[in-house]
C-alpha atoms as a PDB file:
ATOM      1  CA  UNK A   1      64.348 -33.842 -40.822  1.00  0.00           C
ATOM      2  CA  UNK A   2      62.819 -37.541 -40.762  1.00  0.00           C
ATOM      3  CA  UNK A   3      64.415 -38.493 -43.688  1.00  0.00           C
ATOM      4  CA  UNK A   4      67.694 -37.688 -42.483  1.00  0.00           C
ATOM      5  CA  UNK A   5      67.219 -39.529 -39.570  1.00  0.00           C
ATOM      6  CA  UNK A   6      66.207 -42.702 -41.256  1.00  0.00           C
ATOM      7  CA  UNK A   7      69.083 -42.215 -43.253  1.00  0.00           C
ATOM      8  CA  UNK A   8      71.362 -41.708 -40.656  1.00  0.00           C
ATOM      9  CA  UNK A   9      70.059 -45.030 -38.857  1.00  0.00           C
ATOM     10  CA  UNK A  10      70.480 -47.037 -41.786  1.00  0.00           C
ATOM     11  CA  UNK A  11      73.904 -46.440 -41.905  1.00  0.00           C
ATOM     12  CA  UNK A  12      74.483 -47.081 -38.990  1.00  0.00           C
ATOM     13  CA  UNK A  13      72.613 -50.143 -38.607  1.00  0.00           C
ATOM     14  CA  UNK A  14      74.535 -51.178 -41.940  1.00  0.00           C
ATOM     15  CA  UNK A  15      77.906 -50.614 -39.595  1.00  0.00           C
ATOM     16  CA  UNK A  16      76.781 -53.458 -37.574  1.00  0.00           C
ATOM     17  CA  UNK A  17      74.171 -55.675 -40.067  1.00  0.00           C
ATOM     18  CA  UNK A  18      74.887 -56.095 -43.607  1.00  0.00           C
ATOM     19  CA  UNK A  19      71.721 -58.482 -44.005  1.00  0.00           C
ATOM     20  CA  UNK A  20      68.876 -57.553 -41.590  1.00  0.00           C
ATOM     21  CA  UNK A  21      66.980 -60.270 -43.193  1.00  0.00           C
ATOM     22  CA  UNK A  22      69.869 -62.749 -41.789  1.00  0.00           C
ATOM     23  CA  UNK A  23      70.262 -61.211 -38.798  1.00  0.00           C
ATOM     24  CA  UNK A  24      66.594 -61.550 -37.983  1.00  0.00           C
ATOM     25  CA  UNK A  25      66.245 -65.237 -38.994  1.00  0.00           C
ATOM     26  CA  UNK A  26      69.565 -66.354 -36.641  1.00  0.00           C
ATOM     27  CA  UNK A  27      67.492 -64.369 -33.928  1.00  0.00           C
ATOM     28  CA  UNK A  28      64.113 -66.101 -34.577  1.00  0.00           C
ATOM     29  CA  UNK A  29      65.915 -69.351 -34.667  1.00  0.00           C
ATOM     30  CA  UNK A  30      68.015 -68.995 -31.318  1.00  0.00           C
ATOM     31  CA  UNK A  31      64.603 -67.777 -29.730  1.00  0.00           C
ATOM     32  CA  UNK A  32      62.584 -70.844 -30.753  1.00  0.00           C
ATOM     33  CA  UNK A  33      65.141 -73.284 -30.202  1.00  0.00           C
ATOM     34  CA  UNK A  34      65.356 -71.480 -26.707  1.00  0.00           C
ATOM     35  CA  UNK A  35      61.683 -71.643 -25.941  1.00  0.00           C
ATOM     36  CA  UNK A  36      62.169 -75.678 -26.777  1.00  0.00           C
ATOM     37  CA  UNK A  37      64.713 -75.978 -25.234  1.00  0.00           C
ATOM     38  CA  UNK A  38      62.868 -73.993 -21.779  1.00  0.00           C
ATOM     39  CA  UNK A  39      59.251 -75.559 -22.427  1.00  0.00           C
ATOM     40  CA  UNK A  40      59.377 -78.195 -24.510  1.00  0.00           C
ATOM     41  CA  UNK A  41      62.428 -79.968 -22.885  1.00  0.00           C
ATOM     42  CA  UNK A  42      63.701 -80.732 -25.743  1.00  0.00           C
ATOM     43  CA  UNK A  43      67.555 -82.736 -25.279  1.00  0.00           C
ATOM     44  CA  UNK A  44      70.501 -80.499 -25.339  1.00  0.00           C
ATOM     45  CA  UNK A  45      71.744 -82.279 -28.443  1.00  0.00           C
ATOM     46  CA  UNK A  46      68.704 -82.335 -30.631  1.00  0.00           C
ATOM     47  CA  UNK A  47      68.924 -78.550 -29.598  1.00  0.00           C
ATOM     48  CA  UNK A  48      72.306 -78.246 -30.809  1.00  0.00           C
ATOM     49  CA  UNK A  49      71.460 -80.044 -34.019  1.00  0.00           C
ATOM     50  CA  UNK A  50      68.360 -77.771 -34.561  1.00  0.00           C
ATOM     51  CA  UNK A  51      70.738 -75.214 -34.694  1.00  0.00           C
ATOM     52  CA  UNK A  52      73.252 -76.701 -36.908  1.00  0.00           C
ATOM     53  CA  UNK A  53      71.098 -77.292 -39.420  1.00  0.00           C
ATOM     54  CA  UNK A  54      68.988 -74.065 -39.058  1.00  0.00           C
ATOM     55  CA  UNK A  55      71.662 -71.849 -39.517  1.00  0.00           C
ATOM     56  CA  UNK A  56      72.984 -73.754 -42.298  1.00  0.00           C
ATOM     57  CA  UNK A  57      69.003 -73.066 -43.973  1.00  0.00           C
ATOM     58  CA  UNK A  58      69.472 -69.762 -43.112  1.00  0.00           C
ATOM     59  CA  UNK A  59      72.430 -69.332 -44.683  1.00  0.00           C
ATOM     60  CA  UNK A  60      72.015 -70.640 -48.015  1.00  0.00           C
ATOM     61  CA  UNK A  61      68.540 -68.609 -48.326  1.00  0.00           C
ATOM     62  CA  UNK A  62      70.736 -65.654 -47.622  1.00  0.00           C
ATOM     63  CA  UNK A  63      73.307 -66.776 -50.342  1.00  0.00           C
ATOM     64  CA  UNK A  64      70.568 -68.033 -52.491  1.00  0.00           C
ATOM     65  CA  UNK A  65      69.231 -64.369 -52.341  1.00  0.00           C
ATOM     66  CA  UNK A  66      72.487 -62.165 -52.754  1.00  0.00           C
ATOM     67  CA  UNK A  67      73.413 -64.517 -56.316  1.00  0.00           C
ATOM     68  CA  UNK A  68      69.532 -63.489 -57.189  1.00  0.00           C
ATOM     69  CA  UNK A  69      70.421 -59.796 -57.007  1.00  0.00           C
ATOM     70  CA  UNK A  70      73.345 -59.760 -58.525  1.00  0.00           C
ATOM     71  CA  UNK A  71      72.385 -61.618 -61.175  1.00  0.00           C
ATOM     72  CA  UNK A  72      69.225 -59.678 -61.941  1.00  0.00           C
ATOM     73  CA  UNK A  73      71.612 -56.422 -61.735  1.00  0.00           C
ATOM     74  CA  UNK A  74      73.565 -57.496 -64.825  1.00  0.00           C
END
């Protein structure tokens, strides 16, 4: 019975998140940008940039790692 649940909510957490690795990351970067942005009073455009250029980090890793499989599948 617990393996068809697991089952079941892996598909359909992979209806809504291909990459939960990805999906994480973005989360863990809005949330400490957020707390900066709260706490540390960081400016709003150093914020913004923060952003920018973590998602663009987070992205490559993410392609970086989907080539890695692939390739290692052929």
């Amino acid at each position: 019975m617990m393996d068809i649940l697991k089952v079941a909510f892996r598909e359909f957490f992979g209806m809504f998140i291909d990459d939960g690795a990805l999906a994480l990351a973005a989360l863990l970067l809005i949330a400490a940008v957020g707390v900066l942005v709260k706490f540390v009073h960081v400016d709003a455009l150093l914020a913004a940039a923060l952003l920018l250029v973590g998602c663009l980090l987070i992205l490559a890793e993410s392609l970086a790692r989907a080539a890695r499989k692939k390739f290692q599948r052929k």
